[in-house]
Protein backbone atom coordinates (compact mmCIF):
# COMPACT_ATOMS: atom_id res chain seq x y z
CA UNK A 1 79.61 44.76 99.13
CA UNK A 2 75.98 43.70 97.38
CA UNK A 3 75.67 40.09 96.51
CA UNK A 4 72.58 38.97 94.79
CA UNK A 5 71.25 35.30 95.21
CA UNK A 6 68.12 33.46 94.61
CA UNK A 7 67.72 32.08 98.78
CA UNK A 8 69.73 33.16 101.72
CA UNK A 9 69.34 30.99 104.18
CA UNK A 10 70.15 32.59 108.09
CA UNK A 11 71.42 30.29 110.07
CA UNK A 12 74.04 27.29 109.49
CA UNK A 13 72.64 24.79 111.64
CA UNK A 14 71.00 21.54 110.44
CA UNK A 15 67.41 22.70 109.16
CA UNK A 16 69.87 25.87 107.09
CA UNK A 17 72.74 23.31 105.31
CA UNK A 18 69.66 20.70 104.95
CA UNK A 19 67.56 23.12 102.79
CA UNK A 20 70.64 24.58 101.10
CA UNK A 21 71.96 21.24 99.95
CA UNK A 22 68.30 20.14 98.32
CA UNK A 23 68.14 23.77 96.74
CA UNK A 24 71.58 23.57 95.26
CA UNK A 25 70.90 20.12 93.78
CA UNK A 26 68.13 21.55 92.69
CA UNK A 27 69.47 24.34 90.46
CA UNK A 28 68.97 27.20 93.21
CA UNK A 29 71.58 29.73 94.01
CA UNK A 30 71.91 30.00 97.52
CA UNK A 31 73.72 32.18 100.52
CA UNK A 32 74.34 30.90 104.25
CA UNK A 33 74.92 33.59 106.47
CA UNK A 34 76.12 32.46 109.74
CA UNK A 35 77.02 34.08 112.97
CA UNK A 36 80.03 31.69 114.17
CA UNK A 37 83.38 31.88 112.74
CA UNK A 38 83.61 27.96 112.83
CA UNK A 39 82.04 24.36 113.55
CA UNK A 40 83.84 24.20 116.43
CA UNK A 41 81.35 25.62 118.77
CA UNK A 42 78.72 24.33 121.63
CA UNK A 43 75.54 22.16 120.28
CA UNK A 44 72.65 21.42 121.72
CA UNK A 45 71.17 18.27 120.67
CA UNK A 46 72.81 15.54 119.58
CA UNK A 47 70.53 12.56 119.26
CA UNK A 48 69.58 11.50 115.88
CA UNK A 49 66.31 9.39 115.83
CA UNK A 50 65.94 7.01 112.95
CA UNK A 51 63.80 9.68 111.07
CA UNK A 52 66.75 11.89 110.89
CA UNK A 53 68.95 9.59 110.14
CA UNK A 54 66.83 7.99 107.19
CA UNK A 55 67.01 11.63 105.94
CA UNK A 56 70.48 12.23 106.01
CA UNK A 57 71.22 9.03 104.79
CA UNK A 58 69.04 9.79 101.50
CA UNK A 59 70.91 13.02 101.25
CA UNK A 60 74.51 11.18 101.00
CA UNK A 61 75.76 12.11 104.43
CA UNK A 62 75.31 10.39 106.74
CA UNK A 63 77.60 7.70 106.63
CA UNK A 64 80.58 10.66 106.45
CA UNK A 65 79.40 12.04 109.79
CA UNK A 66 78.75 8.60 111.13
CA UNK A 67 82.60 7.62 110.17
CA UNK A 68 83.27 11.03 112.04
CA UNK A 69 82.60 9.53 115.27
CA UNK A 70 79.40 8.37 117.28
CA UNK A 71 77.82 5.90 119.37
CA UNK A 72 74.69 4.12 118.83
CA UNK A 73 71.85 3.22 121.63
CA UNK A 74 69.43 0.16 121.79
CA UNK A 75 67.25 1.51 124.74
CA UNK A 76 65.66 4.80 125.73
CA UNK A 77 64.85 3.61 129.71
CA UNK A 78 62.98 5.22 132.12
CA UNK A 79 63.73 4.02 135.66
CA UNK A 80 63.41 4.91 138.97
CA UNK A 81 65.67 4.03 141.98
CA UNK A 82 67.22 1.37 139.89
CA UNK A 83 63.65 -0.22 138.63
CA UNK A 84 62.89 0.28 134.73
CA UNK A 85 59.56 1.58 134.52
CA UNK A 86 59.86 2.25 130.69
CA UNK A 87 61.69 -0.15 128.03
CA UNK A 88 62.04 1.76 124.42
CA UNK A 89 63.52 -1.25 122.47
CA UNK A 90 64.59 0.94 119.16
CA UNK A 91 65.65 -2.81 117.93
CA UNK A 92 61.98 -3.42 117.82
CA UNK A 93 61.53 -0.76 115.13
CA UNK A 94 61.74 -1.13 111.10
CA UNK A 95 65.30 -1.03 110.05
CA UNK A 96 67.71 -0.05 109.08
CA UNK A 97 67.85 3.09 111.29
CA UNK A 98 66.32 1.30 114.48
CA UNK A 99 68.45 2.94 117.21
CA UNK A 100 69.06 6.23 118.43
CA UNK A 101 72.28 7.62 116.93
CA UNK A 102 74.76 10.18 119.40
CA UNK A 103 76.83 11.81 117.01
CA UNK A 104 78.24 15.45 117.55
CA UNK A 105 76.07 17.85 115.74
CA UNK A 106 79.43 19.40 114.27
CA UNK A 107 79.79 16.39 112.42
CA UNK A 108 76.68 16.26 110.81
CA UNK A 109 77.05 20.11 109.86
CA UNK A 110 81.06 19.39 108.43
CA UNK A 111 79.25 16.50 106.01
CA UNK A 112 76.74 19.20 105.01
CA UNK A 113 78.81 21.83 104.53
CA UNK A 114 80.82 19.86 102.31
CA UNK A 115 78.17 18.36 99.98
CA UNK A 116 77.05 22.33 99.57
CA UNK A 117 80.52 23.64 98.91
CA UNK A 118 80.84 21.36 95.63
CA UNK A 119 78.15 23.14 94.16
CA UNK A 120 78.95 26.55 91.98
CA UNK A 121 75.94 28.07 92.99
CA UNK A 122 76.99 28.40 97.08
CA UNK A 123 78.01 31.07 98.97
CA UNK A 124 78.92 30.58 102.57
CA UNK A 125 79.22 33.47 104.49
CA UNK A 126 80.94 32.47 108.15
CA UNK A 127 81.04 35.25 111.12
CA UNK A 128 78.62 37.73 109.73
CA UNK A 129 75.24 38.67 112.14
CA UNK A 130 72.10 39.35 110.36
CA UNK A 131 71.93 43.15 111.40
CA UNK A 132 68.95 44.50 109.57
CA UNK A 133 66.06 43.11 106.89
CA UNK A 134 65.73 45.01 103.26
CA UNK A 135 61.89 45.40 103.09
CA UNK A 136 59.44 47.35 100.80
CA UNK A 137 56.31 49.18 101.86
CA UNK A 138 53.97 46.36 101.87
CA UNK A 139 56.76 44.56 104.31
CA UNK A 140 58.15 41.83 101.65
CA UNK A 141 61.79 41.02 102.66
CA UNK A 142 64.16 41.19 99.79
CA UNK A 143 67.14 41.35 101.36
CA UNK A 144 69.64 41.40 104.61
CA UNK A 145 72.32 43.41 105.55
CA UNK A 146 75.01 41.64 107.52
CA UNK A 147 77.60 42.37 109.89
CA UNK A 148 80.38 40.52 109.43
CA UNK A 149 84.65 40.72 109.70
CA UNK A 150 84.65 42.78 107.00
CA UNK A 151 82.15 45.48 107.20
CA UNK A 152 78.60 45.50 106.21
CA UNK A 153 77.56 42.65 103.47
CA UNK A 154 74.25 43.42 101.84
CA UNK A 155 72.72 40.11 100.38
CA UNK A 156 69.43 40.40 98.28
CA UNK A 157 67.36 37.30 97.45
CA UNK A 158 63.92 36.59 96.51
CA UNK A 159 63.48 34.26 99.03
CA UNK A 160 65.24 34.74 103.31
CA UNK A 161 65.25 31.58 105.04
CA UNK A 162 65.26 32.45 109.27
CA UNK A 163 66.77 28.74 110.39
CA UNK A 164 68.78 30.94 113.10
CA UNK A 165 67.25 28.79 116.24
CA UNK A 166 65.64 29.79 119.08
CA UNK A 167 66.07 32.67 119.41
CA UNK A 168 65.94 33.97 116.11
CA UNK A 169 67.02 37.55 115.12
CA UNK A 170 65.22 37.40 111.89
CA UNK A 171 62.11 37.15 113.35
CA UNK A 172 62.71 39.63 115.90
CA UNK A 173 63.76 41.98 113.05
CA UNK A 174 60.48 40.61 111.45
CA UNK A 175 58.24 41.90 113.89
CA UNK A 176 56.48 38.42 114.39
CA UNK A 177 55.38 37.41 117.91
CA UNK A 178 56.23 34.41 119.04
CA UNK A 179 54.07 32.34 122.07
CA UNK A 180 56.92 31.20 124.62
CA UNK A 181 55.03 28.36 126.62
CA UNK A 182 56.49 27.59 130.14
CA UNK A 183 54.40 24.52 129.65
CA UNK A 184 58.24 22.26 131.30
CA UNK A 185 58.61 22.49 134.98
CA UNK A 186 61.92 21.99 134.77
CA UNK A 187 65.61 23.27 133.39
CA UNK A 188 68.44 21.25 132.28
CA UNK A 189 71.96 21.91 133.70
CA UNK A 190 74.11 20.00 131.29
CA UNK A 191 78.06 18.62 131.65
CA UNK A 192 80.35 15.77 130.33
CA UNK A 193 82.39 13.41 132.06
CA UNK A 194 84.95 10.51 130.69
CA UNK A 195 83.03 7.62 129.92
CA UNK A 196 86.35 5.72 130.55
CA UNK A 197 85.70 1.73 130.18
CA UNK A 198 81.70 2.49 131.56
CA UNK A 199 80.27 3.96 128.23
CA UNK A 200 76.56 3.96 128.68
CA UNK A 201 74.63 1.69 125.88
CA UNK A 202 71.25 3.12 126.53
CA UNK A 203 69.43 6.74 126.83
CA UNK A 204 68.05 6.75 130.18
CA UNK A 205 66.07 8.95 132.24
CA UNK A 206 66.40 7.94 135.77
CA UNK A 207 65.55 8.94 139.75
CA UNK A 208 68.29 7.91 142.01
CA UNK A 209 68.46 11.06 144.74
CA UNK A 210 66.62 14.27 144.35
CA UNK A 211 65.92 15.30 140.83
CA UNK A 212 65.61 12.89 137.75
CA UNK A 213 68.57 13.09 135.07
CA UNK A 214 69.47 11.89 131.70
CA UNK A 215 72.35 10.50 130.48
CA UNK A 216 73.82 8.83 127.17
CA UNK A 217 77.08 8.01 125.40
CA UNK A 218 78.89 11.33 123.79
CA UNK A 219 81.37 10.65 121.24
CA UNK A 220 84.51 11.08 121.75
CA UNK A 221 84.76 9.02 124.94
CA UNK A 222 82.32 11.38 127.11
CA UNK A 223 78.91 10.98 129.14
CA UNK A 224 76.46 13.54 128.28
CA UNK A 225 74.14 14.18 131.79
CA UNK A 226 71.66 16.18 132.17
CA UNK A 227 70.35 17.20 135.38
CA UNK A 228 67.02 18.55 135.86
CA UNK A 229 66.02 21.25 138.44
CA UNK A 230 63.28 23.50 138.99
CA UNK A 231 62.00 25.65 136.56
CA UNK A 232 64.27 29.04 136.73
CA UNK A 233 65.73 28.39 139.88
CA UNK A 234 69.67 27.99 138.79
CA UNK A 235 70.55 31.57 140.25
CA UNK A 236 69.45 30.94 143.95
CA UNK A 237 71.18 27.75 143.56
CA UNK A 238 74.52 28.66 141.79
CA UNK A 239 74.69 31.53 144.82
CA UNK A 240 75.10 28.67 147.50
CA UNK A 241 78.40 27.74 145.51
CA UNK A 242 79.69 25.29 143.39
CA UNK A 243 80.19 22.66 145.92
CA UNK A 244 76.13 22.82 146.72
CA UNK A 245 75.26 21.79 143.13
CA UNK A 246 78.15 19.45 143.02
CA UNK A 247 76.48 17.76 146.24
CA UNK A 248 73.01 17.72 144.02
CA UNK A 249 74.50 16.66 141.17
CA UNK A 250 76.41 13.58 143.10
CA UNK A 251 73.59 12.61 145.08
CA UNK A 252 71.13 12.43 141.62
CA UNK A 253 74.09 10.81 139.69
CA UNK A 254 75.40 8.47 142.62
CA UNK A 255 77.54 6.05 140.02
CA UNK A 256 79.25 9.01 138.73
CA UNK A 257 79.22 11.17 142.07
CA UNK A 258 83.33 10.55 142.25
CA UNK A 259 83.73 11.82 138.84
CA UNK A 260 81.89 14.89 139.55
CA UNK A 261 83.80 15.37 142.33
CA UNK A 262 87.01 15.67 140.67
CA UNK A 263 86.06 16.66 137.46
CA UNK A 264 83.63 19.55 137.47
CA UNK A 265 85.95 22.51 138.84
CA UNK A 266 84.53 25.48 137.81
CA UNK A 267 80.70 27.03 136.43
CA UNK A 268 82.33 26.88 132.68
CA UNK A 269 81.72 22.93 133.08
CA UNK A 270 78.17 23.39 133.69
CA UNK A 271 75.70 24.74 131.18
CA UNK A 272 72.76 25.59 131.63
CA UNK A 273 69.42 24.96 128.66
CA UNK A 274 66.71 27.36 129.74
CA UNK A 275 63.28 24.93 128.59
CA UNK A 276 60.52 25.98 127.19
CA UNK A 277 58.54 25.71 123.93
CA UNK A 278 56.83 27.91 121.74
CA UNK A 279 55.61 28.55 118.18
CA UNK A 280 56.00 31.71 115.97
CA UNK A 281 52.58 32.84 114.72
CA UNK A 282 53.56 33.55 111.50
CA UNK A 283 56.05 31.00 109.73
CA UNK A 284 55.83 32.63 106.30
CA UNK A 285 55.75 36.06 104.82
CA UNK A 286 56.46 37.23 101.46
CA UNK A 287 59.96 36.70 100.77
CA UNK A 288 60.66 35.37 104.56
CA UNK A 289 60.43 31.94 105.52
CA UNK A 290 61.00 30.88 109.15
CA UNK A 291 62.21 27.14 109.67
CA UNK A 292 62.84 25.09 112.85
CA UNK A 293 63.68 26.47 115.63
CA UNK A 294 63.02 30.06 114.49
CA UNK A 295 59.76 28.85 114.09
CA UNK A 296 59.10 26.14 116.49
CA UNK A 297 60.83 25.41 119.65
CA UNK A 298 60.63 22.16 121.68
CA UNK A 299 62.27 21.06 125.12
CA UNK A 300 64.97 18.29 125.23
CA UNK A 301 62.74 15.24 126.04
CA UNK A 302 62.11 12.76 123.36
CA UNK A 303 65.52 14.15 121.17
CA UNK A 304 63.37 15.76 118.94
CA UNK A 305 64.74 19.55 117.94
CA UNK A 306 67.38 18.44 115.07
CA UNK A 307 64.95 15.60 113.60
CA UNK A 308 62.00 17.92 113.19
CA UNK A 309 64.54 20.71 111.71
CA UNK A 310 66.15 17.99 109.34
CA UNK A 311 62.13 16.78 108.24
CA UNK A 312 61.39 20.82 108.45
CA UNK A 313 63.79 21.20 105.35
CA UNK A 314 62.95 18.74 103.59
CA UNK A 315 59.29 19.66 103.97
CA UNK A 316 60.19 22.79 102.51
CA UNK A 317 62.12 21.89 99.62
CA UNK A 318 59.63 21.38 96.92
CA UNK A 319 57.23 24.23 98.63
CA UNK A 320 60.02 26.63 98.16
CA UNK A 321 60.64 25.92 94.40
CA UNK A 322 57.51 26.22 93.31
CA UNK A 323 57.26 29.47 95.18
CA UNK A 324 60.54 30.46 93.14
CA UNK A 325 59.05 29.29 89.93
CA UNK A 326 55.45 30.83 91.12
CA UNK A 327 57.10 34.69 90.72
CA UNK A 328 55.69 37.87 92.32
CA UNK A 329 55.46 36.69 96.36
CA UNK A 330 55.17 33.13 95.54
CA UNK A 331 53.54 32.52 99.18
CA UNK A 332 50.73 29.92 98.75
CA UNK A 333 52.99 26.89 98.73
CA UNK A 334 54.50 27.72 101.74
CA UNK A 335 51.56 28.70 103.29
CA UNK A 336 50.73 25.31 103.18
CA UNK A 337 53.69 23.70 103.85
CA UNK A 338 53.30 26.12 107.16
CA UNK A 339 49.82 24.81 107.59
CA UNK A 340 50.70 20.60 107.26
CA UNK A 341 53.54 21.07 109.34
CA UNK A 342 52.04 22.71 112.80
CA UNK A 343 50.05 19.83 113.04
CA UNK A 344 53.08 17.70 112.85
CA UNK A 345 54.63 20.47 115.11
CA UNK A 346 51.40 20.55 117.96
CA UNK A 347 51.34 16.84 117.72
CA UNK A 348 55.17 16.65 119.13
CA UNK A 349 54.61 19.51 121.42
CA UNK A 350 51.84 17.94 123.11
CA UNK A 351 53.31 13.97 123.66
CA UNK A 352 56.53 16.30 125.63
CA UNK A 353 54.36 17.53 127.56
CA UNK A 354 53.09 14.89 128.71
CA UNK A 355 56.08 13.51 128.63
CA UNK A 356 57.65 15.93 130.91
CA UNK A 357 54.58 15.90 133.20
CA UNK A 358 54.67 11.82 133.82
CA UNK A 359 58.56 11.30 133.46
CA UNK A 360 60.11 14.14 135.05
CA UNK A 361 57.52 15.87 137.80
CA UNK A 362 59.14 15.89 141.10
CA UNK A 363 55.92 16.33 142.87
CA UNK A 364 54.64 13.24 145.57
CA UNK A 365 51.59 11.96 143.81
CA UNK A 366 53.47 11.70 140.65
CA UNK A 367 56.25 9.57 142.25
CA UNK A 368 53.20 6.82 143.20
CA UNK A 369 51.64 7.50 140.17
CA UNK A 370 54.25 6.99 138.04
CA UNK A 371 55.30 3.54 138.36
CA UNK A 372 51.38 2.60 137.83
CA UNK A 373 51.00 4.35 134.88
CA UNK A 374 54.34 3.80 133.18
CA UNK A 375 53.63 -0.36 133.35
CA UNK A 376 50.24 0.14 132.00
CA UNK A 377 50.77 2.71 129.13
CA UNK A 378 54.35 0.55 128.33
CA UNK A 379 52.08 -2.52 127.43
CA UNK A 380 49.50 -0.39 124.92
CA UNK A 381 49.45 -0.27 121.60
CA UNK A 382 49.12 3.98 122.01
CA UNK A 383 52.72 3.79 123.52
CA UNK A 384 54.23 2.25 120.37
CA UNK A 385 52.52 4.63 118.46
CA UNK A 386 53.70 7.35 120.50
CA UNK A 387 57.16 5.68 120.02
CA UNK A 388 56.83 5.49 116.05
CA UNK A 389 55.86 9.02 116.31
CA UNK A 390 58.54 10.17 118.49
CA UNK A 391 61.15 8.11 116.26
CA UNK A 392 60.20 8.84 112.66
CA UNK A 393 57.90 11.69 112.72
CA UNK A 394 55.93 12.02 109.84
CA UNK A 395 57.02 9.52 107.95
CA UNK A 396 55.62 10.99 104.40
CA UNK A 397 58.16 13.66 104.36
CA UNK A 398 61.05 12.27 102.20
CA UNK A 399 63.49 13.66 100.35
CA UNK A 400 62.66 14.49 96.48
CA UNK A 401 65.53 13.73 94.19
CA UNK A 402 62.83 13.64 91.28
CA UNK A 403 63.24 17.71 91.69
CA UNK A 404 66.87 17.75 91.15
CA UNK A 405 68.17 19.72 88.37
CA UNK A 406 71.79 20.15 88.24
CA UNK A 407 74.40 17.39 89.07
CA UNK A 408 75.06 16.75 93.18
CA UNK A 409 78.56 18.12 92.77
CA UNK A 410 79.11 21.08 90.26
C-alpha cells in the first residue's frame, strides 16, 4: 500500500509528535511511523526542565499530561556522605515553570498524540519499522518503505523526519557517520522501588557507599534510582550474581538497602542505559532531516535529552516550512537551523561533561577535590548561568503560532 504525504516523521517520541503537531497546525500533511505497537512501553527520561515545560505548555498540553500524573521537585542536590555540596534552588528561577517536573514520558506522548489525531491531515502509523529509504541518484530521500503488521507500507513525502533516537535506523540506512564519544566514565543501571510514605522532594545526586547514584520521585508512587558504575563493566559484574549487585546497590543506596533487598528479584528489575554522547555529522540532506536524538545524543546528567528534543522541534518548525514552500530540495533553511542548533547542542555537551567529570568521578583526588570546588563554583555567578542554561536552554526558541494556518483541531 503507497501513501503519499507532505512529512513523515520516523519516530513517535517527543521531538516526532512535537514537530508533527506544529506542522499540522500549520497546514502540513504529515505521517508518524513508529516501531511500538503502543505507549505503554519503557522511557528513558523523564524530567521535564522548565524549558520543556514552557514549550509544551504553549503547545496546549501540558496541563493534560500534568493532570495525568507527576511530581514536581524544588532541589537538584549534590551531596556527599550526607553533606550538600550543591543546592539547585529551581524556586530561585523565573516562573512559572521554576521546578523540575517528573512526569512519565507516556503521558506527555498520549497528550501529543491526541492534539495530532484531531487534525485531518494525520496519519499515524503504530508497529511498522522503517525497513528501507526511497532515494534517487543524487541520494535525495523521497520516501520509506515500512514494515509493519500488515505487510510492506511504502510512504513518499517530500520531506523524512529521522526523530527515531539513539540509535537511529534512518541514519544508518542514510549512510551518515555518526561520532560516538565515550567522553562519561560511567553507566547507569536503573530500577524503581515504592516510594511508600518517603517520596523524595528533590533530584539528588549523592555518595553514601561505593558509587554515586541519583534518585527522584516517579509518578505513580515509585523512586526512580540510578546507580552509576564503571564505564562497560555490567557483564563482569552481573556474572558474580544478582545478590553481588544487590550488595552494591544497598551499600550506595543505604536508606533504601531493605527495599532492594526484597524488592529487586530478578535482572528484568534492573536496566541497564549504556552512556555516551555523540553527534551525527550530517543533520540534513535533501529530503532527510535528522532531529534529536538521531542527531544528537547526550548522557543522563543535567535531564537534558527530552528538553533539547522538545526545543529541537520547535527549532525546526518554521525552517521546515519554508523548505516546503522553497520547492526543489528546499535545504538552506535547515541547513541553518542545523548550523544554530550544534552550538546550542556543543554548548550542553560540554557543561555534562564537566558535569560528569566533577559530580560523578570515583577517582581519589576528585573525592578531595570535589567538596572544594563544588562550594566555590556554587557561590559564582557562572554556576547560575550554567543553571539557566541547563534549565531553559536557549531561551529564543519559542513556539510560532503566527505560522499557523489551519484551525488546532480539524
Amino acid at each position: 500500500m503507497d501513501t503519499r504525504t507532505d512529512v513523515l516523521v520516523i519516530g513517535g517520541g517527543p521531538a516526532g509528535l512535537t514537530l508533527a503537531l506544529l506542522l499540522l497546525r500549520s497546514g502540513v500533511r504529515v505521517a508518524v511511523m513508529e516501531k511500538a505497537a503502543g505507549l505503554d512501553r519503557e522511557y528513558r527520561g523523564e524530567i521535564l526542565q522548565p524549558g520543556g515545560q514552557a514549550l509544551l505548555h504553549d503547545l496546549g498540553v501540558l496541563d493534560g499530561a500534568r493532570e495525568r500524573g507527576g511530581y514536581e521537585h524544588d532541589r537538584f542536590l549534590l551531596e556527599e556522605r550526607g553533606r550538600v555540596l550543591i543546592n539547585g534552588d529551581y524556586r530561585r528561577l523565573p516562573g512559572p515553570f521554576n521546578c523540575l517536573l517528573s512526569i512519565p514520558q507516556r503521558h506527555v506522548l498520549e497528550e501529543l498524540l491526541a492534539a495530532c489525531s484531531g487534525h485531518d491531515g494525520f496519519e499515524y502509523l503504530p508497529a511498522t519499522r522503517c525497513s528501507t529509504l526511497i532515494e534517487d541518484s543524487s541520494r535525495q530521500v523521497h520516501g520509506v518503505i515500512g514494515r509493519g503488521p500488515g505487510g510492506d507500507r511504502t510512504v513518499y513525502a517530500r520531506w523524512i523526519v529521522a526523530a527515531d533516537g539513539r540509535y537511529s535506523k534512518v541514519r544508518q540506512l542514510a549512510g551518515i557517520p555518526y561520532d560516538r564519544l565515550e567522553a562519561f566514565e560511567q553507566d547507569v543501571l536503573w530500577f524503581k522501588l515504592p516510594a511508600h510514605d518517603d517520596r523524595p522532594r528533590n533530584v539528588r545526586i549523592f555518595r553514601a557507599g561505593g558509587n554515586p547514584a541519583l534518585s527522584y520521585a516517579a509518578h505513580p508512587g515509585m523512586v526512580q534510582i540510578g546507580w552509576t558504575l564503571p564505564h562497560k563493566s555490567y557483564q563482569e559484574l552481573a556474572a558474580s550474581g544478582l545478590d553481588r549487585i544487590k550488595e552494591r546497590l544497598g551499600a550506595a543506596v543505604p536508606d533504601r538497602a531493605e527495599q532492594i533487598a526484597a524488592e529487586i528479584t530478578s535482572f528484568k528489575d534492573l536496566s541497564l542505559l549504556d552512556v555516551f554522547s555523540g553527534t551525527a555529522r550530517q543533520w540534513v540532506r535533501p529530503g532527510l532531516l535528522l532531529l534529536g536524538d538521531s542527531a544528537h545524543t547526550h548522557g543522563p546528567i543535567g535531564a537534558q535529552g527530552i528538553n533539547l528534543a522538545i526545543q529541537d522541534a520547535v527549532a525546526a518548525h518554521p525552517a521546515l516550512l519554508a523548505a516546503l514552500d522553497s520547492g526543489d530540495d528546499g535545504a538552506e533553511p535547515l541547513e541553518r537551523y542545523a548550523a544554530e542548533r550544534r552550538r546550542d547542542v556543543d554548548r550542553i555537551l560540554r557543561i555534562q561533561h564537566l558535569q560528569a567529570k566533577m559530580m560523578l568521578s570515583t577517582q581519589g583526588i576528585a573525592s578531595v577535590v570535589r567538596p572544594k570546588a563544588a562550594a566555590v563554583v556554587s557561590r559564582t555567578p557562572v554556576y547560575r548561568k550554567v543553571l539557566h542554561q541547563l534549565a531553559f536552554g536557549n531561551r529564543s526558541i519559542a513556539v510560532r503560532d503566527d505560522l499557523y494556518r489551519a484551525p488546532a483541531t480539524a
